[in-house]
N, C-alpha and C. Protein backbone atom coordinates (compact mmCIF):
# COMPACT_ATOMS: atom_id res chain seq x y z
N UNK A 1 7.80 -4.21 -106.55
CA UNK A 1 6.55 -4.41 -107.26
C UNK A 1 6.79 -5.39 -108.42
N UNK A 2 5.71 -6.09 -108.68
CA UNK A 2 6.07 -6.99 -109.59
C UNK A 2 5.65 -6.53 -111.24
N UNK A 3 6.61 -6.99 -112.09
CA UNK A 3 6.64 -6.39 -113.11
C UNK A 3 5.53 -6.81 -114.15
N UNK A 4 5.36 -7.96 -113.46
CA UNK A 4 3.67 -8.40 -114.68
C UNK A 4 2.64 -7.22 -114.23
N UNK A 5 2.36 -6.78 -113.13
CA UNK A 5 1.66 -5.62 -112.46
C UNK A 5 1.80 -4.55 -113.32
N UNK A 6 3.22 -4.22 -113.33
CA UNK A 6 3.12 -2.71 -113.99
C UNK A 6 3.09 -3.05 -115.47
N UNK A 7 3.76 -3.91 -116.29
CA UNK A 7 3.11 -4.19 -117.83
C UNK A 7 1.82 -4.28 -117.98
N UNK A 8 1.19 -5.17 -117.16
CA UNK A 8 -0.15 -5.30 -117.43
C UNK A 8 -1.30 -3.85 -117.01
N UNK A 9 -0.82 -3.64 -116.10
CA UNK A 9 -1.23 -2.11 -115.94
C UNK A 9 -0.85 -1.20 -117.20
N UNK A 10 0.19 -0.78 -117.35
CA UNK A 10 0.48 -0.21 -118.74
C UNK A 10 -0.71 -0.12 -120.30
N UNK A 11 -0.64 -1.66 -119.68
CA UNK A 11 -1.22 -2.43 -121.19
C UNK A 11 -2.93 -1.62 -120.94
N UNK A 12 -3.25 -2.02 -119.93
CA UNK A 12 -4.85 -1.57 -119.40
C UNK A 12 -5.15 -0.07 -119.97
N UNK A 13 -4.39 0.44 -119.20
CA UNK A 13 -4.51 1.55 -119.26
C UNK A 13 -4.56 2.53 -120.46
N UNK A 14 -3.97 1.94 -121.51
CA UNK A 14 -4.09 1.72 -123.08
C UNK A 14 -5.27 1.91 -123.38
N UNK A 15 -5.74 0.58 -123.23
CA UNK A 15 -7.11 -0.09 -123.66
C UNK A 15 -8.17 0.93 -122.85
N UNK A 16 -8.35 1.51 -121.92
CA UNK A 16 -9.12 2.14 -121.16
C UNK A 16 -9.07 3.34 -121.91
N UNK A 17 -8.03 3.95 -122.06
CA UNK A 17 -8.05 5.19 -122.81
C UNK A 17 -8.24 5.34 -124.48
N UNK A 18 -7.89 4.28 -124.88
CA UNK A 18 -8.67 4.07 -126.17
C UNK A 18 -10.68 3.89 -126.47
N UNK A 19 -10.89 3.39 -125.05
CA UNK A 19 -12.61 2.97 -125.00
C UNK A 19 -12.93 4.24 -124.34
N UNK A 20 -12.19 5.25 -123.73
CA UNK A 20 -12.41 7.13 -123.66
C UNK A 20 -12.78 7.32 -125.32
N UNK A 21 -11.44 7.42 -125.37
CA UNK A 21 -11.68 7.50 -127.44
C UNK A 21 -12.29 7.37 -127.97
N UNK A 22 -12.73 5.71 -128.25
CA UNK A 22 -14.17 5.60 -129.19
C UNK A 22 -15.58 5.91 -128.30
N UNK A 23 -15.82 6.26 -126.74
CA UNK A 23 -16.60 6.79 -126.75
C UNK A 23 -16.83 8.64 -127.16
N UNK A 24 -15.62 9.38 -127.13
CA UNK A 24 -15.95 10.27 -127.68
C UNK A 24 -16.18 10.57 -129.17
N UNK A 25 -15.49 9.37 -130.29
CA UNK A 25 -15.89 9.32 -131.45
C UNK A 25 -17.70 9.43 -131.58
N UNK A 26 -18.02 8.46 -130.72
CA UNK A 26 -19.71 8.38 -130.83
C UNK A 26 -20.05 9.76 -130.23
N UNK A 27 -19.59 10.86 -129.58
CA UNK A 27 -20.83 11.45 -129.01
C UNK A 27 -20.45 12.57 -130.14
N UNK A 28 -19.61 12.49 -130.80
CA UNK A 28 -19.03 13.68 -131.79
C UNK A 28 -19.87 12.97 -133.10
N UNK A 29 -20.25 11.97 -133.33
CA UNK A 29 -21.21 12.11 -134.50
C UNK A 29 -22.25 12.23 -133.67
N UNK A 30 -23.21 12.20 -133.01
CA UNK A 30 -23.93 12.80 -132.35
C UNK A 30 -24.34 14.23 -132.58
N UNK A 31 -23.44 14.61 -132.14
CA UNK A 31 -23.14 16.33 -132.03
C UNK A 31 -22.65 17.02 -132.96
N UNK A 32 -22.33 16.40 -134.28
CA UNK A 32 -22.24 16.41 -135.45
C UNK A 32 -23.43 17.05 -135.99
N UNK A 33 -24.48 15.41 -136.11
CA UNK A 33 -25.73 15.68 -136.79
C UNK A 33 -26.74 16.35 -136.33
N UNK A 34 -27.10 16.89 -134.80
CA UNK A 34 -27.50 17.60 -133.95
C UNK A 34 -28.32 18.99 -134.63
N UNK A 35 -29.58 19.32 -134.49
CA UNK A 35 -30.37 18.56 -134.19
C UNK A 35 -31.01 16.89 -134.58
N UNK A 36 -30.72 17.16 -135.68
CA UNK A 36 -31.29 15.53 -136.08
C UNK A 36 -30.80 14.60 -136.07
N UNK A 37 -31.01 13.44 -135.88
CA UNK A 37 -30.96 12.09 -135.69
C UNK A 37 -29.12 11.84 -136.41
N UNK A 38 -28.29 11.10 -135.99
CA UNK A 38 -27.35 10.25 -137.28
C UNK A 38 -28.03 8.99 -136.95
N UNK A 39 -29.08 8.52 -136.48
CA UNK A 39 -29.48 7.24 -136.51
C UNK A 39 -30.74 6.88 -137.01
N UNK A 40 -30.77 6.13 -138.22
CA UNK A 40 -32.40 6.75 -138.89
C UNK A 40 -33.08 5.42 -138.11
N UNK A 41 -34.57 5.71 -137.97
CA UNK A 41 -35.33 5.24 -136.75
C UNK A 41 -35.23 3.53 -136.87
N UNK A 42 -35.38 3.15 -138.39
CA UNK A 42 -35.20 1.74 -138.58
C UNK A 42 -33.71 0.81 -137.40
N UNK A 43 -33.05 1.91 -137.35
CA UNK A 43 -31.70 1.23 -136.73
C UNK A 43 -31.45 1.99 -134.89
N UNK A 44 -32.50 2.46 -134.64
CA UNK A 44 -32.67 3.16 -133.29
C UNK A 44 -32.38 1.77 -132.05
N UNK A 45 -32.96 0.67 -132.43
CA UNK A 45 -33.12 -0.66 -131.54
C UNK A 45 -31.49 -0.60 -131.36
N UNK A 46 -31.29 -1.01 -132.94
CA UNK A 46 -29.70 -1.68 -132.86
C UNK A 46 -28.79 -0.70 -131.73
N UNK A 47 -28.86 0.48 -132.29
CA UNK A 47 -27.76 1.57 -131.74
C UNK A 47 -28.14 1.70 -130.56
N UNK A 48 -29.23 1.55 -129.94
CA UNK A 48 -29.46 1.83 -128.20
C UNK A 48 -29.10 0.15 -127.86
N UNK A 49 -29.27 -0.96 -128.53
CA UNK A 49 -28.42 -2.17 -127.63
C UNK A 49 -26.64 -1.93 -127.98
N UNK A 50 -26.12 -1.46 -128.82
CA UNK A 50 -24.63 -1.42 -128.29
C UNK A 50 -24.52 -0.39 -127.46
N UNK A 51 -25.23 0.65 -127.44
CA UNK A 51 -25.17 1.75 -126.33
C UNK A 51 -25.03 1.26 -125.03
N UNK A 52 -26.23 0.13 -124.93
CA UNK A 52 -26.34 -0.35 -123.53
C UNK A 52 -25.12 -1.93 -122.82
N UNK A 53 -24.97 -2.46 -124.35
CA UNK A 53 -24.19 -3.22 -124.25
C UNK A 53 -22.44 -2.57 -123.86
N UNK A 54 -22.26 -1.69 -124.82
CA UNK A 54 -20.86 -0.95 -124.21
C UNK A 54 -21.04 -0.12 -122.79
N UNK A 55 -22.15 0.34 -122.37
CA UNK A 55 -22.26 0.80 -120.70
C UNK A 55 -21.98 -0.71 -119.94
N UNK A 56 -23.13 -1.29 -120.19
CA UNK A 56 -22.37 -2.78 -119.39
C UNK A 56 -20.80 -3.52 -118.97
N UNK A 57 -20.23 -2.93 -120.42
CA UNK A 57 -18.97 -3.97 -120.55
C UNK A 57 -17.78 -2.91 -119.51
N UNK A 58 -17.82 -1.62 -119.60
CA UNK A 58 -17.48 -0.58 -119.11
C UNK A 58 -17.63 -0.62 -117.20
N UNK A 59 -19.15 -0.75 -117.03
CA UNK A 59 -18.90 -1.21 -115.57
C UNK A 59 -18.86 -2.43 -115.68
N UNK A 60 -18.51 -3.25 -116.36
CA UNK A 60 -17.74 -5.14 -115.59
C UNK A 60 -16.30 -4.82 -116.00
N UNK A 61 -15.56 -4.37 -116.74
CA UNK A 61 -14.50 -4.28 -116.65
C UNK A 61 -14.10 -3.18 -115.75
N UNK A 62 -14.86 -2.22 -115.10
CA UNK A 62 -14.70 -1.77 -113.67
C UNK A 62 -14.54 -2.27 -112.35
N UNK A 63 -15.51 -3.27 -112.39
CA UNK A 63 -16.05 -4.11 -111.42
C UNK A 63 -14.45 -5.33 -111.71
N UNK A 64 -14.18 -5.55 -112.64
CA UNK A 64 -13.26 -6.53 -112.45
C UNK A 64 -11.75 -6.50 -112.52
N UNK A 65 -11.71 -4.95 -112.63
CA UNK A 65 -10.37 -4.67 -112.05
C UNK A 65 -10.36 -4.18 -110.65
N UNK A 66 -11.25 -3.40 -110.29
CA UNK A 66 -11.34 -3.37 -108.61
C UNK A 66 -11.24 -4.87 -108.04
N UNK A 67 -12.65 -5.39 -108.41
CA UNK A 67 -12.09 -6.92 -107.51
C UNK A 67 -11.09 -8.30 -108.24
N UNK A 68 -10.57 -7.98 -109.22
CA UNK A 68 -9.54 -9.16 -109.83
C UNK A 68 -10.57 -10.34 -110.12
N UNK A 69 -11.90 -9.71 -110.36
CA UNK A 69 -13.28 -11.00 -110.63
C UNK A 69 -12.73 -11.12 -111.93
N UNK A 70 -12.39 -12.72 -111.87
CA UNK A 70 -11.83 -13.61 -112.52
C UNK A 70 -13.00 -14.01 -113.67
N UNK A 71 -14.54 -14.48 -112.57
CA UNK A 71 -15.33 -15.16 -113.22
C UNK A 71 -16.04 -13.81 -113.87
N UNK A 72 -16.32 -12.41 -113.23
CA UNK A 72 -16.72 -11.63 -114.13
C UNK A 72 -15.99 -11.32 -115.52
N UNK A 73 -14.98 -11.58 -115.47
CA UNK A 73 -14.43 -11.07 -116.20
C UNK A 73 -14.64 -11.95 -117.61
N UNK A 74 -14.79 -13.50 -117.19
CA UNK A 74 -15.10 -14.24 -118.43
C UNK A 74 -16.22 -13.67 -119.00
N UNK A 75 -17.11 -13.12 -118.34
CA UNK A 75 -18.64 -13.17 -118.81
C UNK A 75 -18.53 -11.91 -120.07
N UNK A 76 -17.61 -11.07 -119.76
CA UNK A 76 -17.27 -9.99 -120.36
C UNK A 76 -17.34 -10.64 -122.64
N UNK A 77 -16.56 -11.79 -122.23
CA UNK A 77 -17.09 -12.10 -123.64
C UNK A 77 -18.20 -12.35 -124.30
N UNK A 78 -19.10 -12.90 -123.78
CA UNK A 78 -20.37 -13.20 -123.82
C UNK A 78 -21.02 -11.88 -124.16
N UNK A 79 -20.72 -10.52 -123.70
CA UNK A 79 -21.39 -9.13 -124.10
C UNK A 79 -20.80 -8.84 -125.63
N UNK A 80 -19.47 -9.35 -125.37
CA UNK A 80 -18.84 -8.79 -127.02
C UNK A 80 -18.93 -9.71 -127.64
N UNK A 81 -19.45 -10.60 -128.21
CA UNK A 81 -19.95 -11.84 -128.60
C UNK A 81 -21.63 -11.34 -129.31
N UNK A 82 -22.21 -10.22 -128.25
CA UNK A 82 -23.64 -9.90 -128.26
C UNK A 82 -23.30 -8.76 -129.14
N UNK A 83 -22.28 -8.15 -129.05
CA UNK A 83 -21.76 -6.66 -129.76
C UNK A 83 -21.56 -6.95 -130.96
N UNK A 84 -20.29 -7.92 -131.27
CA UNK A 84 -20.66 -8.37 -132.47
C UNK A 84 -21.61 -8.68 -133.55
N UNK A 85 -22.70 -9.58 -132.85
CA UNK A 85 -23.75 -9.92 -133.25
C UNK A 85 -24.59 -8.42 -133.83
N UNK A 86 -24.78 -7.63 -133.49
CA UNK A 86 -25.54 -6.35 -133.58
C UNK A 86 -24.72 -5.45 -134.70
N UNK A 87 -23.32 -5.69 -134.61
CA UNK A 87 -22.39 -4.98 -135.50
C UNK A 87 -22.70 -5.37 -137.18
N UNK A 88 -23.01 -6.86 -136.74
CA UNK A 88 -22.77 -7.77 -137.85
C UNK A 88 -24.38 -7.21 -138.60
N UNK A 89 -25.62 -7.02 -138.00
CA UNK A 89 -26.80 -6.79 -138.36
C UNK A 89 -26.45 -5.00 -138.83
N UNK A 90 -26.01 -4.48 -138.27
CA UNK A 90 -26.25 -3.52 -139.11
C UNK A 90 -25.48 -3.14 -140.55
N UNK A 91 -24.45 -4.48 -140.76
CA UNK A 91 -24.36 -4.19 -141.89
C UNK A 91 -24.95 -5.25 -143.09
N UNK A 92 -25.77 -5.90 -142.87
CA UNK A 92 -26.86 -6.66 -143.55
C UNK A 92 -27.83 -5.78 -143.37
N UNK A 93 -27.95 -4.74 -142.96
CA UNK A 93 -29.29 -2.99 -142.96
C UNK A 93 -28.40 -2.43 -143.61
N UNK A 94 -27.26 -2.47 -143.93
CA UNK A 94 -26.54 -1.45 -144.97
C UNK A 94 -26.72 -1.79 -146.20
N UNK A 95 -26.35 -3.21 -146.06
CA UNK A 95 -26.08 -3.87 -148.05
C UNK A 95 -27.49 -4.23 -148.00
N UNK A 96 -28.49 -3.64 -147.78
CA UNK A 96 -29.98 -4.45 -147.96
C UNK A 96 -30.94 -3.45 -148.69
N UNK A 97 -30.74 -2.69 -149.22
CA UNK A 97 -31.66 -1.47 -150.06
C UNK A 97 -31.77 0.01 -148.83
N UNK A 98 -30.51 0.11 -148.53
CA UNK A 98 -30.65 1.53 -147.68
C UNK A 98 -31.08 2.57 -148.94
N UNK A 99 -31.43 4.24 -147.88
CA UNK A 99 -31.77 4.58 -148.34
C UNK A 99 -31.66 5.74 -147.64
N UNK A 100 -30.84 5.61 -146.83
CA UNK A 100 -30.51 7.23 -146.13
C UNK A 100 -29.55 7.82 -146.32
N UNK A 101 -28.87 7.54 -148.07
CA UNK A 101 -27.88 8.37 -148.22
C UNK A 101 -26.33 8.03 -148.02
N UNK A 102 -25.49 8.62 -148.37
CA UNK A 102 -24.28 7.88 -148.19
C UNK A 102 -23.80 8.29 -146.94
N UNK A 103 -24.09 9.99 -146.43
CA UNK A 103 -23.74 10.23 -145.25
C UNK A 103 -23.79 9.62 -143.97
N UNK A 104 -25.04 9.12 -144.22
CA UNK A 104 -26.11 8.28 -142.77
C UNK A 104 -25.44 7.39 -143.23
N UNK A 105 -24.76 6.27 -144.02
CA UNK A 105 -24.11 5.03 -143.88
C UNK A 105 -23.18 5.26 -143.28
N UNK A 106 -22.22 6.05 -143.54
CA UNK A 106 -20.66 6.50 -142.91
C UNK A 106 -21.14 6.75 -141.64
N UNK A 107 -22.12 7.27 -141.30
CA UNK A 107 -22.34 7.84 -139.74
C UNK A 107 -22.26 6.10 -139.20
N UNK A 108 -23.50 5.38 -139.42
CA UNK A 108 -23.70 4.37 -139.03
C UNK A 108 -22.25 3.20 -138.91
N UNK A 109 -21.83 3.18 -139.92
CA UNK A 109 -20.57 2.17 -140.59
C UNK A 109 -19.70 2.77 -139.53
N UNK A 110 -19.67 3.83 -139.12
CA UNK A 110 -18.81 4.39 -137.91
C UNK A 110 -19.19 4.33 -136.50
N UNK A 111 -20.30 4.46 -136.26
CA UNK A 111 -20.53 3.93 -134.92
C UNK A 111 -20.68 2.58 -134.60
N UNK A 112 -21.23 1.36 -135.66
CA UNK A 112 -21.24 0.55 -135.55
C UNK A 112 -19.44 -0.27 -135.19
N UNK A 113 -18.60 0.11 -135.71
CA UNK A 113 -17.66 0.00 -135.51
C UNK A 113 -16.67 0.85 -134.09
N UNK A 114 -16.79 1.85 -134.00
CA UNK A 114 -16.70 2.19 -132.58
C UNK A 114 -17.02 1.76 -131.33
N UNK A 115 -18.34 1.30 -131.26
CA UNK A 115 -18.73 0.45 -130.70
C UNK A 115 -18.25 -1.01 -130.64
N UNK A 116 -18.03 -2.16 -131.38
CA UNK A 116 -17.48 -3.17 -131.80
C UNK A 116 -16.09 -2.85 -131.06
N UNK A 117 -15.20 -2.06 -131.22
CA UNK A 117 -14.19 -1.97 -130.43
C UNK A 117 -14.15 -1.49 -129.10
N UNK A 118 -14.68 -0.81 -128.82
CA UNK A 118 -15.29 -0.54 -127.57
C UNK A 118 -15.29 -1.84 -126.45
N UNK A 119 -16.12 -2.93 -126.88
CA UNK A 119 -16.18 -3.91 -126.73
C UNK A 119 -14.91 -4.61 -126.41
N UNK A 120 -14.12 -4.81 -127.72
CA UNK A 120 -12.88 -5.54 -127.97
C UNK A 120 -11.90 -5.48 -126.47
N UNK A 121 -11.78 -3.51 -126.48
CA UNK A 121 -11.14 -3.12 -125.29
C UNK A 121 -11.27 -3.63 -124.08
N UNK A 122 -12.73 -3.62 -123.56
CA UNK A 122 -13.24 -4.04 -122.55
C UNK A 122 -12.31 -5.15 -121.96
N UNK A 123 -12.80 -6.24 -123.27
CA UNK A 123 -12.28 -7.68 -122.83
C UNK A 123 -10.89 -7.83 -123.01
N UNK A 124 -10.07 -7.31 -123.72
CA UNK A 124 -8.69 -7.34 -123.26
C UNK A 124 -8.49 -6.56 -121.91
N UNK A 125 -9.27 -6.19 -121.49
CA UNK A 125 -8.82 -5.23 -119.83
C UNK A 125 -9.31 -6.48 -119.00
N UNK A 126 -9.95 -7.03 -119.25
CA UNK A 126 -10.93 -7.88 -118.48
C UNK A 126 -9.14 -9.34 -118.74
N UNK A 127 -9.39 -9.77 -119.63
CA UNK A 127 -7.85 -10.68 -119.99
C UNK A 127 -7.15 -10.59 -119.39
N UNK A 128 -6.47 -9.11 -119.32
CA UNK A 128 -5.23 -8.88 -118.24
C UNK A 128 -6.02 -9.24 -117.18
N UNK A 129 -6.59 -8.85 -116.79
CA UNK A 129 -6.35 -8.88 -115.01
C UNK A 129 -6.81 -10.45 -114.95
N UNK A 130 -7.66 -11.03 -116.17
CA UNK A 130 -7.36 -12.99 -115.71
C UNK A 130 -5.92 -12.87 -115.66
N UNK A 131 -4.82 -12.62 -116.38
CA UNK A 131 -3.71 -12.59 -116.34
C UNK A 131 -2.75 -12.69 -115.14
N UNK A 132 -3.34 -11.54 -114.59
CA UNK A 132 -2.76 -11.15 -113.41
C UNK A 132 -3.19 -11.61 -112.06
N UNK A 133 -4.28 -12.76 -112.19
CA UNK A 133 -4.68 -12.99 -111.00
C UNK A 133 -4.27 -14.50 -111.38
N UNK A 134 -4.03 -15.39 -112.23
CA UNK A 134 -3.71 -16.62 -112.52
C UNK A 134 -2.52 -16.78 -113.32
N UNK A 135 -1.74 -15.60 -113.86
CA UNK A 135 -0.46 -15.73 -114.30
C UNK A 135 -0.50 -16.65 -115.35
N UNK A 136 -1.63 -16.75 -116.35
CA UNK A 136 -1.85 -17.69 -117.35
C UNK A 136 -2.53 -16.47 -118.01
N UNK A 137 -2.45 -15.85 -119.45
CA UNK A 137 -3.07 -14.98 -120.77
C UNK A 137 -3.76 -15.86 -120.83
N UNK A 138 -5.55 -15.93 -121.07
CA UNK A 138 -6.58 -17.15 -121.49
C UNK A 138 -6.30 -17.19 -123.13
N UNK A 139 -6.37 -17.97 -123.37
CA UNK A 139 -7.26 -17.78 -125.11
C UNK A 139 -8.32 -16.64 -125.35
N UNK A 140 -8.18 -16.20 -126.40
CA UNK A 140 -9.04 -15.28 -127.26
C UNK A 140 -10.39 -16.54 -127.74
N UNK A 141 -11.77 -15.86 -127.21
CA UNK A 141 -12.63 -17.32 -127.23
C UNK A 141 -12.67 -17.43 -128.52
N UNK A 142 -12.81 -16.75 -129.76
CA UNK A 142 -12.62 -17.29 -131.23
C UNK A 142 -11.47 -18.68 -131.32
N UNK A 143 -9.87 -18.79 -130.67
CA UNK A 143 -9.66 -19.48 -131.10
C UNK A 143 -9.54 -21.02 -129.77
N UNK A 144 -10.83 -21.21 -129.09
CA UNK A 144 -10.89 -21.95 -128.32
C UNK A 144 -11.95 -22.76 -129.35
């Protein structure tokens, strides 16, 4: 067996079980604040697009380790690129005259960031296996 296989597997498998992780960070503030909200309604949009954005990145980095999709796998940045973007807005709703308390920031300041890595993971799983199907690590698109 070839040994870029099992490092890079190694490496995955990391990253996969870390994006287990920060999804159970999110359902534990959840179930935290339960019954009520940790997401006050102003920021409901934001938190259901990384919701939907980290389900996405989750099945393409599924989808692209089953099939070694090379080209899915680029696209994978383009979602965390979108994750970012949303990460970055909710903390211009933080430093902007909040008002739900310091708790509800920490809730937020924490999922927003869970999420954000979530992401990160994805696309290094998505990396390796460009890796492993072209035997070339791409660039990280920040420094392209």
């Amino acid at each position: 067996m070839d040994l870029r296989l099992i490092v890079t597997g190694l490496r995955m498998v990391a990253d996969l079980e870390r994006m287990g992780d920060l999804a159970l960070h999110v359902a534990k503030i959840a179930r935290m604040r339960y019954p009520v909200s940790a997401v006050p309604p102003e920021l409901h949009d934001v938190i259901r697009d990384m919701g939907e954005i980290a389900q996405r990145v989750v099945d393409k980095a599924g989808a692209v380790i089953e099939g070694n999709d090379v080209e899915l796998a680029t696209e994978l940045e383009q979602d965390d690129d979108r994750m970012d973007e949303l990460h970055r807005r909710l903390f211009t709703i933080l430093l902007s005259g909040w008002d739900h308390g310091i708790e509800s920031a920490i809730d937020i300041t924490l999922l927003g960031r869970f999420y954000e890595r979530f992401a990160d993971h994805a696309v290094s799983v998505a990396r390796r296996v460009i890796y492993l199907v072209t035997g070339e690590m791409p660039e990280p698109a920040s420094s392209r």
